[in-house]
C-alpha atoms as a PDB file:
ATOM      1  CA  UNK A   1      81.976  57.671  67.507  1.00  0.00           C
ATOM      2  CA  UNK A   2      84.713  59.258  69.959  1.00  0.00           C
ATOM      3  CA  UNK A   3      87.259  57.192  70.615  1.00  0.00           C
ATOM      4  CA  UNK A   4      88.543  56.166  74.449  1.00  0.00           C
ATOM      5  CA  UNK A   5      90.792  54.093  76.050  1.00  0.00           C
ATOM      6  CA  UNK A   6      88.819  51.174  77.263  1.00  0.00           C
ATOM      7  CA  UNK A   7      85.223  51.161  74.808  1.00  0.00           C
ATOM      8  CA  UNK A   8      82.261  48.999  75.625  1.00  0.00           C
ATOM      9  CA  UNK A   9      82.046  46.102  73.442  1.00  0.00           C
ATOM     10  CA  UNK A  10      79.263  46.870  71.248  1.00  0.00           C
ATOM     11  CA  UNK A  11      77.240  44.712  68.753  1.00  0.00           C
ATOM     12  CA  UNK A  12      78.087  45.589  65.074  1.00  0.00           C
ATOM     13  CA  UNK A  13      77.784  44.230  61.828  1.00  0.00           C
ATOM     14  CA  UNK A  14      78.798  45.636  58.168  1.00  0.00           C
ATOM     15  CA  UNK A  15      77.358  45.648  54.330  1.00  0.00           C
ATOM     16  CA  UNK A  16      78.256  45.822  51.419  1.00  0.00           C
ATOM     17  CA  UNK A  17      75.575  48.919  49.276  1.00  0.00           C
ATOM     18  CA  UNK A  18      74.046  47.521  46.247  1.00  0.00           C
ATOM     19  CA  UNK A  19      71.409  49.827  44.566  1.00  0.00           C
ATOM     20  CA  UNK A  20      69.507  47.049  43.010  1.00  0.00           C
ATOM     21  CA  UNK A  21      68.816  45.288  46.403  1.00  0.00           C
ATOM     22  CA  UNK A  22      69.202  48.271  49.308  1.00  0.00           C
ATOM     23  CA  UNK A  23      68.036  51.006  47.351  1.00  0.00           C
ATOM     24  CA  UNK A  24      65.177  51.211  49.517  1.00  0.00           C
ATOM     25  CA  UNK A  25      65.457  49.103  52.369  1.00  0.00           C
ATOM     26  CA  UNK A  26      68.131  47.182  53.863  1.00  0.00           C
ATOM     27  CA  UNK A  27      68.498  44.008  55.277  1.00  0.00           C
ATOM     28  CA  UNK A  28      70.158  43.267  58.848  1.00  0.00           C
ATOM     29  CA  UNK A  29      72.209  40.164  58.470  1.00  0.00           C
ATOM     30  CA  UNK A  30      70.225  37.240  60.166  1.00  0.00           C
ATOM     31  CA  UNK A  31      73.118  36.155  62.444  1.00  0.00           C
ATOM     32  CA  UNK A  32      72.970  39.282  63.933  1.00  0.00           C
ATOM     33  CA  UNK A  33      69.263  38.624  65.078  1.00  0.00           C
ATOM     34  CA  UNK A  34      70.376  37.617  68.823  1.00  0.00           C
ATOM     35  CA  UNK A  35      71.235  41.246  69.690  1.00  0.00           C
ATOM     36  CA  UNK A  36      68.403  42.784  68.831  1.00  0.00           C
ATOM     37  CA  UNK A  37      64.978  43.526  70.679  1.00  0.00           C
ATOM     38  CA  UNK A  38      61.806  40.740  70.586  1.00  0.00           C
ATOM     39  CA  UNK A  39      60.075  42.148  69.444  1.00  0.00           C
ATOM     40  CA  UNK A  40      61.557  44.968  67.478  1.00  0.00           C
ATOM     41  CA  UNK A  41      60.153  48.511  68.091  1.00  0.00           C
ATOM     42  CA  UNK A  42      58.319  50.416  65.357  1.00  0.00           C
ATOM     43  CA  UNK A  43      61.353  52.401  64.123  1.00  0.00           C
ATOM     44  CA  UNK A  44      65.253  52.568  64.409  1.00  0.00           C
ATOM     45  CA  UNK A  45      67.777  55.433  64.528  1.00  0.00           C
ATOM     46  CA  UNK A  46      70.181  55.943  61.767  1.00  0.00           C
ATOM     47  CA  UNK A  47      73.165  58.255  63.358  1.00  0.00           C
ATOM     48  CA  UNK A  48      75.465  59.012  60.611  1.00  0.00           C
ATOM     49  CA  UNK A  49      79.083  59.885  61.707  1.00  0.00           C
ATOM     50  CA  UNK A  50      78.482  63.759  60.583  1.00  0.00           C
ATOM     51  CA  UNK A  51      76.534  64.006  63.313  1.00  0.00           C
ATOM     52  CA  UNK A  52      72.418  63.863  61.363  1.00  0.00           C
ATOM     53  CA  UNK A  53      70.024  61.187  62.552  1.00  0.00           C
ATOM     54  CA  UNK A  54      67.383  59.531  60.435  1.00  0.00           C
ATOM     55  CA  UNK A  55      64.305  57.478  61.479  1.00  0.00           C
ATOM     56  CA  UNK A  56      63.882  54.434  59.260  1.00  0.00           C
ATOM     57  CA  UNK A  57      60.927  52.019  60.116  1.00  0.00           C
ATOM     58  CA  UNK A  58      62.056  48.293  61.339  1.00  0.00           C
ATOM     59  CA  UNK A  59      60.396  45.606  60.390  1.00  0.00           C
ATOM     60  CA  UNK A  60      60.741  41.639  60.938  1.00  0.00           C
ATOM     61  CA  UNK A  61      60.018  39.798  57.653  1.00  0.00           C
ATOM     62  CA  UNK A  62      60.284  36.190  56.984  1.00  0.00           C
ATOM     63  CA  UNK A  63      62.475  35.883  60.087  1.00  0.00           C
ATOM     64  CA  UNK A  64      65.300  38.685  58.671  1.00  0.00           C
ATOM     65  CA  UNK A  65      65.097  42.256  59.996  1.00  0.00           C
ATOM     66  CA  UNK A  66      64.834  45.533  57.455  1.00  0.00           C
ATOM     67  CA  UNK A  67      65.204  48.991  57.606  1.00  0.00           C
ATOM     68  CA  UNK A  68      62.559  50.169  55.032  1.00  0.00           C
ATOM     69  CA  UNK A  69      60.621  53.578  55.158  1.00  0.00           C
ATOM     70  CA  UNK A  70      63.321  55.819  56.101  1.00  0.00           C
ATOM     71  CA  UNK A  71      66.202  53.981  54.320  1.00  0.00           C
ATOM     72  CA  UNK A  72      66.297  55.234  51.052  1.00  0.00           C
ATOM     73  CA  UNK A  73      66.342  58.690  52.267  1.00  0.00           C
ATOM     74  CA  UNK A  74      69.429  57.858  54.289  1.00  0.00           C
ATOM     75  CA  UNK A  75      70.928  56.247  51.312  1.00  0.00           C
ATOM     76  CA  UNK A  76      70.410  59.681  49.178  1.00  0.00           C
ATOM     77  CA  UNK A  77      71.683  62.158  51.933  1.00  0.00           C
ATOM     78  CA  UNK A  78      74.550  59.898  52.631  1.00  0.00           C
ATOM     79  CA  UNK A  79      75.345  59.214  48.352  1.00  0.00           C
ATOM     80  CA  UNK A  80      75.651  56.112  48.623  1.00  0.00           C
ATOM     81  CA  UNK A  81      77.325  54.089  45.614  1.00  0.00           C
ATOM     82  CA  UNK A  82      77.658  50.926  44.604  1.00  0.00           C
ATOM     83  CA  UNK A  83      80.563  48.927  46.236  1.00  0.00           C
ATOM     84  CA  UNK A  84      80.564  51.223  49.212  1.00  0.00           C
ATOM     85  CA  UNK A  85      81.094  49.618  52.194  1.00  0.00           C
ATOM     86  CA  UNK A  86      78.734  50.457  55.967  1.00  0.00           C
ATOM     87  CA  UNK A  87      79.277  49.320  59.063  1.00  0.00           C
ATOM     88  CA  UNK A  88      76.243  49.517  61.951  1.00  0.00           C
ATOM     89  CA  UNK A  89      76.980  49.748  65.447  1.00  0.00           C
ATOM     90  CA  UNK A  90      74.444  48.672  67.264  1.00  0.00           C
ATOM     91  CA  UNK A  91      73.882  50.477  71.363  1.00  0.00           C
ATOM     92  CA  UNK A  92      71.172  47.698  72.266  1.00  0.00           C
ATOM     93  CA  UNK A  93      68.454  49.918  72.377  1.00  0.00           C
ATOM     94  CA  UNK A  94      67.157  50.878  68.448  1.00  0.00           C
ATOM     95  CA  UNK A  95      69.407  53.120  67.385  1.00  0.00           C
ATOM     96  CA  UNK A  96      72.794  52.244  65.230  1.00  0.00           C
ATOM     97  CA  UNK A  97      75.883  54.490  64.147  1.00  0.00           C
ATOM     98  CA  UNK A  98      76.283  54.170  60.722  1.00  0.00           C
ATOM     99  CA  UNK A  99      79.768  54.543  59.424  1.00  0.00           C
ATOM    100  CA  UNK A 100      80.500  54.832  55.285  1.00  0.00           C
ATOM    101  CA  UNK A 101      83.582  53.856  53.599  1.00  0.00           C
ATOM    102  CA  UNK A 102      84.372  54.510  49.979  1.00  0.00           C
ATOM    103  CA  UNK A 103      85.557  52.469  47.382  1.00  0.00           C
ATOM    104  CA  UNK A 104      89.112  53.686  48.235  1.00  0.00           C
ATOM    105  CA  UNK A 105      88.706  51.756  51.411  1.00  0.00           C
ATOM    106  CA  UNK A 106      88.554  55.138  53.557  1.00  0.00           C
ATOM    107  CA  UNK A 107      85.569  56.193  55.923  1.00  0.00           C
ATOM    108  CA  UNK A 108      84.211  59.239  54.462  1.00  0.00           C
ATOM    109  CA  UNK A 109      82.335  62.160  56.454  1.00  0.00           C
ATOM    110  CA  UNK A 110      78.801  62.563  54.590  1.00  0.00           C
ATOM    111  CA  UNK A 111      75.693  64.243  55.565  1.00  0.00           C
ATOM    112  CA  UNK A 112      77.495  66.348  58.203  1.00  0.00           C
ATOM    113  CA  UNK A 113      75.532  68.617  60.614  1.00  0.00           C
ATOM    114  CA  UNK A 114      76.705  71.132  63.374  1.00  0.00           C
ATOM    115  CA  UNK A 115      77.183  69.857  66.763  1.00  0.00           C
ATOM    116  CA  UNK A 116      78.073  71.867  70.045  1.00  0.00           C
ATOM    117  CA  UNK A 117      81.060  70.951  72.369  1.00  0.00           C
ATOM    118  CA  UNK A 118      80.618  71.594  75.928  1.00  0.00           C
ATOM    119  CA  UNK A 119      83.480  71.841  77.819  1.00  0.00           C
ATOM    120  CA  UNK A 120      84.488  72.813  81.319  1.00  0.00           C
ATOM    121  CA  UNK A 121      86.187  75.819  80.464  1.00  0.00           C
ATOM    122  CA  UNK A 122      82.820  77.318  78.588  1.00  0.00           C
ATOM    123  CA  UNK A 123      80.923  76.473  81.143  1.00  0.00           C
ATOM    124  CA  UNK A 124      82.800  77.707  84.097  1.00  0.00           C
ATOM    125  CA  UNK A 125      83.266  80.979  82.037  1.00  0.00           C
ATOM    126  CA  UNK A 126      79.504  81.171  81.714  1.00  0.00           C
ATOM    127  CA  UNK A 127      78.977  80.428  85.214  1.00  0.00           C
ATOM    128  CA  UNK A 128      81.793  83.427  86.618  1.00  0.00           C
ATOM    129  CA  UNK A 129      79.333  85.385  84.305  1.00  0.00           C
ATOM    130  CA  UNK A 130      76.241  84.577  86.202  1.00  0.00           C
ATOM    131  CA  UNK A 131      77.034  84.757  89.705  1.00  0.00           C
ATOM    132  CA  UNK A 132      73.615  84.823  90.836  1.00  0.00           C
ATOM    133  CA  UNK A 133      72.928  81.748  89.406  1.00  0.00           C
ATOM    134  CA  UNK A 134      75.500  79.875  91.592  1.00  0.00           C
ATOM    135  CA  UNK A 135      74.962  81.549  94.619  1.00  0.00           C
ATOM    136  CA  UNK A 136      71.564  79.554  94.702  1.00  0.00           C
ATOM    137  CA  UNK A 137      73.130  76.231  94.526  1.00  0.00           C
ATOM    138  CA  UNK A 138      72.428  75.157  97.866  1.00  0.00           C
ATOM    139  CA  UNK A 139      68.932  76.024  97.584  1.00  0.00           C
ATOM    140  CA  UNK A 140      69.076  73.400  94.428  1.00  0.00           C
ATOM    141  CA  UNK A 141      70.977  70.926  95.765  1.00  0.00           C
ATOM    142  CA  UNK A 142      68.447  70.998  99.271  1.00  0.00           C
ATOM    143  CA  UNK A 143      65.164  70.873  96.673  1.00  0.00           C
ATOM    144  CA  UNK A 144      67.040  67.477  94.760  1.00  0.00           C
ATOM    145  CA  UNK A 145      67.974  65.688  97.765  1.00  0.00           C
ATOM    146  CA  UNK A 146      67.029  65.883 101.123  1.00  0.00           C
ATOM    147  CA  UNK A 147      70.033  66.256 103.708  1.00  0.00           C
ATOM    148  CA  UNK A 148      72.619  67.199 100.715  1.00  0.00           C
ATOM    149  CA  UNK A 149      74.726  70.791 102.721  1.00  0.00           C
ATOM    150  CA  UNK A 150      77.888  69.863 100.965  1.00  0.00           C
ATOM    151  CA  UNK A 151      78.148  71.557  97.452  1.00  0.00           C
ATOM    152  CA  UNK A 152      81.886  70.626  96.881  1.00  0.00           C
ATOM    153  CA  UNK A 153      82.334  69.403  93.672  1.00  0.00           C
ATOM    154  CA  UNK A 154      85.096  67.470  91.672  1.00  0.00           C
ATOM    155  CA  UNK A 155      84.939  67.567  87.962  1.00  0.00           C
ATOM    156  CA  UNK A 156      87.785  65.865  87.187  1.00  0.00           C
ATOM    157  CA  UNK A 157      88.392  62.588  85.884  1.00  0.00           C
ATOM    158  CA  UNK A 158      86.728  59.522  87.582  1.00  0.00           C
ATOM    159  CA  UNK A 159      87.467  55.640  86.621  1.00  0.00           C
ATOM    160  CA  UNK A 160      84.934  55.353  83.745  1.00  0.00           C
ATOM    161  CA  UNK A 161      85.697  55.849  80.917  1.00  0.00           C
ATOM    162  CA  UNK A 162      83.764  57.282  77.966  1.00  0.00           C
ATOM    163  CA  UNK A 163      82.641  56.044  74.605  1.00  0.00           C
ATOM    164  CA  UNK A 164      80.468  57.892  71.978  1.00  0.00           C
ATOM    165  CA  UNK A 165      77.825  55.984  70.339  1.00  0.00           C
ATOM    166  CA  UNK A 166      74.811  56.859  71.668  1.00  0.00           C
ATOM    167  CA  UNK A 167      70.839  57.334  70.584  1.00  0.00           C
ATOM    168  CA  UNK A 168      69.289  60.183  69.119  1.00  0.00           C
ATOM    169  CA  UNK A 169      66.088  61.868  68.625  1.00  0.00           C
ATOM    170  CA  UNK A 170      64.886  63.775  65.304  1.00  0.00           C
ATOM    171  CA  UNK A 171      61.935  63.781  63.684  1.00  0.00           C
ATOM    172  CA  UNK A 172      59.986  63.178  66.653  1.00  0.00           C
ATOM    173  CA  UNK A 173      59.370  66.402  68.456  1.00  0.00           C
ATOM    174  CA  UNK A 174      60.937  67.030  72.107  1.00  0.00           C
ATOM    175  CA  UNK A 175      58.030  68.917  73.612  1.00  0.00           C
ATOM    176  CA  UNK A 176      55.834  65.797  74.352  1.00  0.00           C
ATOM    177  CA  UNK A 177      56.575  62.976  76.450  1.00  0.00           C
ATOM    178  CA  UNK A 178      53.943  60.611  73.763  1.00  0.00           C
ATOM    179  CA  UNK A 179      57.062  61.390  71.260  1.00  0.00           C
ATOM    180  CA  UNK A 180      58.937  58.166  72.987  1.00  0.00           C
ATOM    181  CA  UNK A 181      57.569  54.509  72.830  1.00  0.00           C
ATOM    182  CA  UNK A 182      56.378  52.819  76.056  1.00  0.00           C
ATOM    183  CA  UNK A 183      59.306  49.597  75.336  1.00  0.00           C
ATOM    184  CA  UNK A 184      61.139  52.669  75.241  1.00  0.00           C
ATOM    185  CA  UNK A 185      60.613  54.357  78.693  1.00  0.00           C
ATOM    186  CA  UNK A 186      60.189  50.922  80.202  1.00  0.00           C
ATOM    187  CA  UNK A 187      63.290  49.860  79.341  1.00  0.00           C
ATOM    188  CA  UNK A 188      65.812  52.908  80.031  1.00  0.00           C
ATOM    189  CA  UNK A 189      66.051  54.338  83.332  1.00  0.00           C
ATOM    190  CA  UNK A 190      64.268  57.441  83.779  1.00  0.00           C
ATOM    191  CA  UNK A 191      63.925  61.197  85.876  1.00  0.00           C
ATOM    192  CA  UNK A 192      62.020  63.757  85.600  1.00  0.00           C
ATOM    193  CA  UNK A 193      63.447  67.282  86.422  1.00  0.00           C
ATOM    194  CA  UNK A 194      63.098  71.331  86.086  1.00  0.00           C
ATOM    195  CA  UNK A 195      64.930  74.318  85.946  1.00  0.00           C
ATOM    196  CA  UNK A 196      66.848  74.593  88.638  1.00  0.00           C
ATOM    197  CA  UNK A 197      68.191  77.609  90.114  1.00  0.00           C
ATOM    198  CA  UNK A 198      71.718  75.936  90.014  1.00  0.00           C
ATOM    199  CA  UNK A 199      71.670  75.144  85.747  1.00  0.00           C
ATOM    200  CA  UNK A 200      75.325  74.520  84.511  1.00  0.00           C
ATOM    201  CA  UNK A 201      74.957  71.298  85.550  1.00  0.00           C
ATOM    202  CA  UNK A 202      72.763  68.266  85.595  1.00  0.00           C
ATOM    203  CA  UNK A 203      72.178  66.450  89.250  1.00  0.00           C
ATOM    204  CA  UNK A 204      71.647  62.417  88.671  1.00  0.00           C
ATOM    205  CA  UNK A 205      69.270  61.622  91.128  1.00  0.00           C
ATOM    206  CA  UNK A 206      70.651  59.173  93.483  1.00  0.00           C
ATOM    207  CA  UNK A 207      68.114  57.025  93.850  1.00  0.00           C
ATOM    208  CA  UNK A 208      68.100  56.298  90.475  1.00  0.00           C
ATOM    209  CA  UNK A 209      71.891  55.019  90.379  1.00  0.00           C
ATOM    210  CA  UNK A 210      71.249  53.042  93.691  1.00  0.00           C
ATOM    211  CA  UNK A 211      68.386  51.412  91.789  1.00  0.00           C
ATOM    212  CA  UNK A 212      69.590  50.784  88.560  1.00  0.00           C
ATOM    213  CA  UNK A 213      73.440  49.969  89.414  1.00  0.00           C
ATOM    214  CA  UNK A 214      73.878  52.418  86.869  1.00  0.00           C
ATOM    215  CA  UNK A 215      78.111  53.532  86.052  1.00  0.00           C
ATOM    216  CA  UNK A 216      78.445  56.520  83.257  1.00  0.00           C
ATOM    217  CA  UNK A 217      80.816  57.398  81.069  1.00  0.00           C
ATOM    218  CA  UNK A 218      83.541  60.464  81.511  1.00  0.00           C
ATOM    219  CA  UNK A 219      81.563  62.420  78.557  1.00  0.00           C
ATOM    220  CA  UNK A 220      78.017  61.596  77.699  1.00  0.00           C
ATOM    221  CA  UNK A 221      75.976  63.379  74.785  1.00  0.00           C
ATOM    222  CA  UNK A 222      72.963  65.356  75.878  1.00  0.00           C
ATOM    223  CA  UNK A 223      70.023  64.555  73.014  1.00  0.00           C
ATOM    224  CA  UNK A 224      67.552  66.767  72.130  1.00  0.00           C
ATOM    225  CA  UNK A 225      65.180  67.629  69.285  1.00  0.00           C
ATOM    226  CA  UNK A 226      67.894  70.295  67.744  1.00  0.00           C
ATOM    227  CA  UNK A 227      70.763  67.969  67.645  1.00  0.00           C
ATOM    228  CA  UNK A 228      73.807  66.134  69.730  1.00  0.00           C
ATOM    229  CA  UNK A 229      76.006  68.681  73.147  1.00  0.00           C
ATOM    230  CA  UNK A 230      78.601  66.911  75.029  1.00  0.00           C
ATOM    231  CA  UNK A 231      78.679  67.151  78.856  1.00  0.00           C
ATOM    232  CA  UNK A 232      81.741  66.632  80.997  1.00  0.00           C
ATOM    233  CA  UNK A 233      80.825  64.532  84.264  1.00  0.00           C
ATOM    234  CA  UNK A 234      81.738  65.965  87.499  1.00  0.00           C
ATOM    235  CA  UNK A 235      80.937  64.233  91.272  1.00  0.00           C
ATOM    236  CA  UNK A 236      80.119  65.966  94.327  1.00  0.00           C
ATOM    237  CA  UNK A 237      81.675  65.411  97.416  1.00  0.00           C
ATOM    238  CA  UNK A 238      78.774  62.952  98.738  1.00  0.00           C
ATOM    239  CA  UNK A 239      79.619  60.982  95.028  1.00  0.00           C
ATOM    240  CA  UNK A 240      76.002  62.069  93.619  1.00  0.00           C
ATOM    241  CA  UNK A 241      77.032  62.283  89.619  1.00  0.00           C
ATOM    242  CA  UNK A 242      76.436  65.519  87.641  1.00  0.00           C
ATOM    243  CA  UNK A 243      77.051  66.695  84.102  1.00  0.00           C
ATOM    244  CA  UNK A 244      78.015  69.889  82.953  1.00  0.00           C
ATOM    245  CA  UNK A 245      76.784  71.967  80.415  1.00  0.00           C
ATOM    246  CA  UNK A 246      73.385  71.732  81.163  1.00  0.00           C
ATOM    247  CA  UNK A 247      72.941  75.690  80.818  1.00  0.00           C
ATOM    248  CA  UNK A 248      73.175  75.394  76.836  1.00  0.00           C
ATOM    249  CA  UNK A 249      70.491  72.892  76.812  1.00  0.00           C
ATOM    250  CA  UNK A 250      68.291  75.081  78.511  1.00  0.00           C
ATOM    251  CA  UNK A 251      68.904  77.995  76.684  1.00  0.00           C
ATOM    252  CA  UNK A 252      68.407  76.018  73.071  1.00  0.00           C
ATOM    253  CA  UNK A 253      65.299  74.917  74.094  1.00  0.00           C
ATOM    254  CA  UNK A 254      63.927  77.806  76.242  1.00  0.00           C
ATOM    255  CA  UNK A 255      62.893  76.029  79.714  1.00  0.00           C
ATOM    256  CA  UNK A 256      60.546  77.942  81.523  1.00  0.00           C
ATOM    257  CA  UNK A 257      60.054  77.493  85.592  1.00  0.00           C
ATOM    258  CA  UNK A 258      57.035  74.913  85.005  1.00  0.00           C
ATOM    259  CA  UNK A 259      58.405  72.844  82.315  1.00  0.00           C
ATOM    260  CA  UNK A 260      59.334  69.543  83.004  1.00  0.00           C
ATOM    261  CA  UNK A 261      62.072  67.809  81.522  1.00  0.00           C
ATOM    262  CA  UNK A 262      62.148  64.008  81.162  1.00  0.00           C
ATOM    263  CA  UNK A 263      65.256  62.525  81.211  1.00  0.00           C
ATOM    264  CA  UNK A 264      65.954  58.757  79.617  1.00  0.00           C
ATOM    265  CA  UNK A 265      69.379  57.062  80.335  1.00  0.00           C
ATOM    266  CA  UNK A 266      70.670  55.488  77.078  1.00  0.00           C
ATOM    267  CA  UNK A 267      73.210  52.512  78.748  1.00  0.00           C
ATOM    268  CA  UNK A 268      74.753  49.777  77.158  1.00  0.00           C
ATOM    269  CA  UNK A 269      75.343  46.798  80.385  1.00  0.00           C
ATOM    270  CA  UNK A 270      74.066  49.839  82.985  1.00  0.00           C
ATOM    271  CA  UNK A 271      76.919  52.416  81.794  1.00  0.00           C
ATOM    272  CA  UNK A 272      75.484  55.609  80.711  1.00  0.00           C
ATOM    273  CA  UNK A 273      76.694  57.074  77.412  1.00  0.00           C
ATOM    274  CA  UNK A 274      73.983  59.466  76.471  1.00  0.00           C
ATOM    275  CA  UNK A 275      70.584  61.147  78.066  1.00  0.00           C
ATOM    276  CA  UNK A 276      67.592  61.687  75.884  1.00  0.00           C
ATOM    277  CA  UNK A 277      65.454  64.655  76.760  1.00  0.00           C
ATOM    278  CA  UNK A 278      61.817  65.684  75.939  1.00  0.00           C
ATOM    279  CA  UNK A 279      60.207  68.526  77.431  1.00  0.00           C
ATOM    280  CA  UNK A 280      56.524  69.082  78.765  1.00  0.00           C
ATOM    281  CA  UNK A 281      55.726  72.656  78.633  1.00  0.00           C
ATOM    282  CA  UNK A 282      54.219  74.046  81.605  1.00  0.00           C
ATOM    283  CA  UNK A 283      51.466  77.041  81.963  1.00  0.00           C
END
């Protein structure tokens, strides 16, 4: 989890591994009951600090919660010992950043994947590369909002402030809106959008703050079914939020002109920290 000056307070509670009892599922302390959903949804997200996700199922039984099918595949990736020590942080939703420290007291980086950092820089080189692209903007910006002439934009940095934890999509596939739960979709704001002739960044839909009192964070993660990007948030001159980066997610997962893209706001207290996207391929 990235580290920021002022971090939402999130739920979070550790273990201690034993093979003999967690070897293939693990037990969620039953204190720590009160933060989670009733009822629980069909599976959790495992998001180990290298950056891999795992889907474990999660079960209620006898009034304590488990992780069970799933878990002991985490457990092996991860090489877990006896005596290690985990802590589970915990973004309200179903998914938990999993964090392992060794029996020299130390976190240790296990099961570690490749992740892609956006930054401005890469994206305003792609975009000086592309001219065409962002000649079109106010085309875009016209098609997202009705009224919206000013394209000035401000990417710099704005009060919130960003923290990292944030859910994450694997096994399920990203080309099929079924792939997410109904509790799911009910209970994170959601937008549905396209390509855009105007791509290196993504356009929050106004409406959708105004509705939702939502606030975001000064980085959010862009989720997808290949992995974790980082977005730097920008604001236009009318304050309509944007993210950059958006171009790379495109690319990576090949967004035709009919595709639709279904965006799910992953918030802890209404403050955005990530956006989970699945894609509906079009003709």
């Amino acid at each position: 989890m990235s580290e920021s000056e002022e971090e939402v307070d999130l739920p979070r509670f550790f273990k201690v591994f034993l093979s003999e009892t967690a070897s293939e599922s693990m037990a969620i302390p039953m204190s720590f009951s009160e933060h989670l959903q009733d009822p629980l949804p069909q599976t959790a997200k495992l998001q180990g600090i290298g950056g891999g996700v795992w889907t474990v199922s999660f079960k209620k039984i006898r009034d304590c919660a488990y992780f069970t099918s799933g878990w002991s595949k985490f457990a092996e990736d991860h090489e877990l010992k006896d005596g290690e020590f985990l802590t589970f942080v915990y973004d309200g939703s179903r998914t938990f950043e999993v964090s392992v420290f060794g029996r020299s007291g130390c976190k240790e980086m296990r099961a570690v994947v490749e992740t892609v950092n956006l930054s401005d820089g890469n994206s305003d080189k792609e975009e000086e590369e592309d001219s065409s692209v962002a000649a079109d903007s106010d085309e875009e910006e016209e098609e997202e909002e009705e009224g919206d002439d000013d394209p000035s934009f401000d990417a710099g940095e704005d009060d919130e402030v960003s923290q990292g934890l944030c859910p994450v999509d694997s096994d399920e596939t990203v080309s099929n809106v079924e792939g997410f739960s109904s509790l799911e979709v009910e209970s994170n704001p959601c937008f549905t959008t396209t390509r855009k002739n105007r791509i290196y960044e993504l356009l929050i839909p106004a409406t959708v703050v105004k509705k939702h009192r939502l606030t975001f964070c000064d980085r959010i993660k862009y989720i997808d079914g290949e992995g974790i990007m980082y977005g730097a948030k920008g604001k236009w001159s009318d304050d309509r939020i944007c993210f950059k980066g958006w171009n790379s997610i495109c690319r990576r997962n090949r967004l035709k002109e009919f595709d639709l893209v279904h965006c799910e706001m992953l918030h802890i207290r209404k403050k955005v920290h990530s956006i989970k996207i699945t894609i509906t391929r079009g003709r």
